[in-house]
Every structure is written in structure tokens, then in C-alpha cells.
C-alpha atoms as a PDB file:
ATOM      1  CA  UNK A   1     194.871 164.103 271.740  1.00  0.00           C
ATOM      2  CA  UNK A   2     193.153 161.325 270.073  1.00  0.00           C
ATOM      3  CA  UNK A   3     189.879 161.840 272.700  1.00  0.00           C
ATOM      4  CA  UNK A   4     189.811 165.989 271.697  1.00  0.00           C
ATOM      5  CA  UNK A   5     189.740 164.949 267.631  1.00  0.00           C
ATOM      6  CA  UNK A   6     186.906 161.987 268.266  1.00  0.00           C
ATOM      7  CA  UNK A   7     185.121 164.554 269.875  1.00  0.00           C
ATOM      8  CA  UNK A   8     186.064 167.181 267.125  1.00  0.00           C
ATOM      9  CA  UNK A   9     184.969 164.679 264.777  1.00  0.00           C
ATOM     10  CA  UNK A  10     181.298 163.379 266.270  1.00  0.00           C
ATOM     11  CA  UNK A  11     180.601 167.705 267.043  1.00  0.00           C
ATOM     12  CA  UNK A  12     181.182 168.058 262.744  1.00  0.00           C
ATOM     13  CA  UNK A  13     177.897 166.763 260.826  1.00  0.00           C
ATOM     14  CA  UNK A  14     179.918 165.755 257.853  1.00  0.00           C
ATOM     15  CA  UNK A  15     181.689 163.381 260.186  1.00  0.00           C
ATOM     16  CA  UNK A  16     179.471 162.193 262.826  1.00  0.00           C
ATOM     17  CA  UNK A  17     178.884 158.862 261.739  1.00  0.00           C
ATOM     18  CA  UNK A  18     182.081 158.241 260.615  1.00  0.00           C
ATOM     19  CA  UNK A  19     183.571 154.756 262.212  1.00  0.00           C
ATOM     20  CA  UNK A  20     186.412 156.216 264.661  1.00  0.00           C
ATOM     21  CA  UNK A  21     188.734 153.015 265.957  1.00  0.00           C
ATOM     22  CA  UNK A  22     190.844 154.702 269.056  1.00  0.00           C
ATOM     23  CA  UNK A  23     194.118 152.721 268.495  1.00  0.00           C
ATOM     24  CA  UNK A  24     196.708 153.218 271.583  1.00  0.00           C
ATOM     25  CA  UNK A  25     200.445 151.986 271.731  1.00  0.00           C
ATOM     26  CA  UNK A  26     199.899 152.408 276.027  1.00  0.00           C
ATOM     27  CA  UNK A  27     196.511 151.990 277.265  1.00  0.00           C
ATOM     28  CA  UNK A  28     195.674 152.739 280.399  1.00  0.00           C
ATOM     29  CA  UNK A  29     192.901 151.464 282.693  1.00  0.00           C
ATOM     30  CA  UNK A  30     189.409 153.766 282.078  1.00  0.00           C
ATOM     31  CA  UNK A  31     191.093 154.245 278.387  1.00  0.00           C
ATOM     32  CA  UNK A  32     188.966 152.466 276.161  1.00  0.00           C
ATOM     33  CA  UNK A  33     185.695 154.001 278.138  1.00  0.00           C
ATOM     34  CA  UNK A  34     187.223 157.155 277.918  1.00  0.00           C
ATOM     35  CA  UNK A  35     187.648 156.759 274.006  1.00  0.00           C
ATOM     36  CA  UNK A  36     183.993 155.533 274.149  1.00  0.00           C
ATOM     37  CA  UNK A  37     182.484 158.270 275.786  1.00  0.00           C
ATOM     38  CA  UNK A  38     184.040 160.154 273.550  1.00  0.00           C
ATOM     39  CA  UNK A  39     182.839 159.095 269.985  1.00  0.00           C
ATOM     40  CA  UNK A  40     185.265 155.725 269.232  1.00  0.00           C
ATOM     41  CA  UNK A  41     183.551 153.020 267.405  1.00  0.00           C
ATOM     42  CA  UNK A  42     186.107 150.213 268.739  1.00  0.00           C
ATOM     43  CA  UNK A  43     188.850 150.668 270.684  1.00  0.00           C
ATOM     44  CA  UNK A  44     192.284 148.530 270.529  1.00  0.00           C
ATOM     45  CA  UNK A  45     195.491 148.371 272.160  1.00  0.00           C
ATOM     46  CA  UNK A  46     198.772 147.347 270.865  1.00  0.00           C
ATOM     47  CA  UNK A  47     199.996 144.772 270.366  1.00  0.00           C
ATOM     48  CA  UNK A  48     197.142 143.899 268.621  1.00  0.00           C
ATOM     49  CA  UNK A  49     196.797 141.290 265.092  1.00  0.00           C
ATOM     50  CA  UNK A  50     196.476 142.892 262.158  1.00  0.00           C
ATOM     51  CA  UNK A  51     193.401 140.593 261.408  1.00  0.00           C
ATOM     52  CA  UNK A  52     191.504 141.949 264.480  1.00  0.00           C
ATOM     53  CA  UNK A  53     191.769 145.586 263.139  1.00  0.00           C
ATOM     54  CA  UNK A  54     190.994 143.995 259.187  1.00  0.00           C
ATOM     55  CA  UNK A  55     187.961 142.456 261.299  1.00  0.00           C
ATOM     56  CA  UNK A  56     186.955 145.495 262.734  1.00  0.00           C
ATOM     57  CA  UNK A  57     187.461 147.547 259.890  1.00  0.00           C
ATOM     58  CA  UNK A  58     184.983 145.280 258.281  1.00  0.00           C
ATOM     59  CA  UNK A  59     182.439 145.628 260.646  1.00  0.00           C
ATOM     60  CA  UNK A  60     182.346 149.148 260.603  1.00  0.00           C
ATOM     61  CA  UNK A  61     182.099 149.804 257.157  1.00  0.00           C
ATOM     62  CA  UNK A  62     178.685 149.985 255.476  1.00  0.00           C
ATOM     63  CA  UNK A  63     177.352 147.461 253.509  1.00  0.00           C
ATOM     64  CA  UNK A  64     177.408 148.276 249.830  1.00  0.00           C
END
């Protein structure tokens, strides 16, 4: 599941601090803490604009 690799993810060092944005087609209520608790940077549900996710995308990256 999505919740088991964000976890996988944040428990590797190489990808700890990678941005994770939990992206879910049916969310359910307690989802998006769930996906926080987790590891997720940002959570969104569909349908969503594709210039929220560019936005959040942005936000997440680092600065270079």
C-alpha cells in the first residue's frame, strides 16, 4: 500500500527526506492523517487540478 512504501521510504536514510505527496483516486475519512503519520509531505485526493499538484510539487522541492 501507498502508507507501507512512505513508511519504507522515511525507515531508508537515502530517502528520508525525500518529498512523498500521498495521491488517492478514493479517500477516505482519517486518510490524509493516516498518510501523514506515515511520512507524506502533502496529501491530495482526486479529482484534483493539475496546478495544485504543479504547486505542490514546487513547494517541496529545494531551492537551488
Amino acid at each position: 500500500s501507498g502508507i507501507e512504501a512512505t513508511r519504507a521510504l522515511r525507515a531508508e536514510p537515502s530517502t528520508a527526506a525525500t518529498p512523498i505527496i500521498a495521491i488517492t483516486s478514493f479517500a477516505l475519512s482519517g486518510d490524509e492523517q493516516r498518510a501523514k503519520e506515515a511520512g507524506a509531505s502533502a496529501y491530495l485526493a482526486k479529482p484534483y487540478s493539475p496546478f495544485v499538484l504543479l504547486g505542490m510539487i514546487r513547494q517541496l522541492s529545494p531551492e537551488e
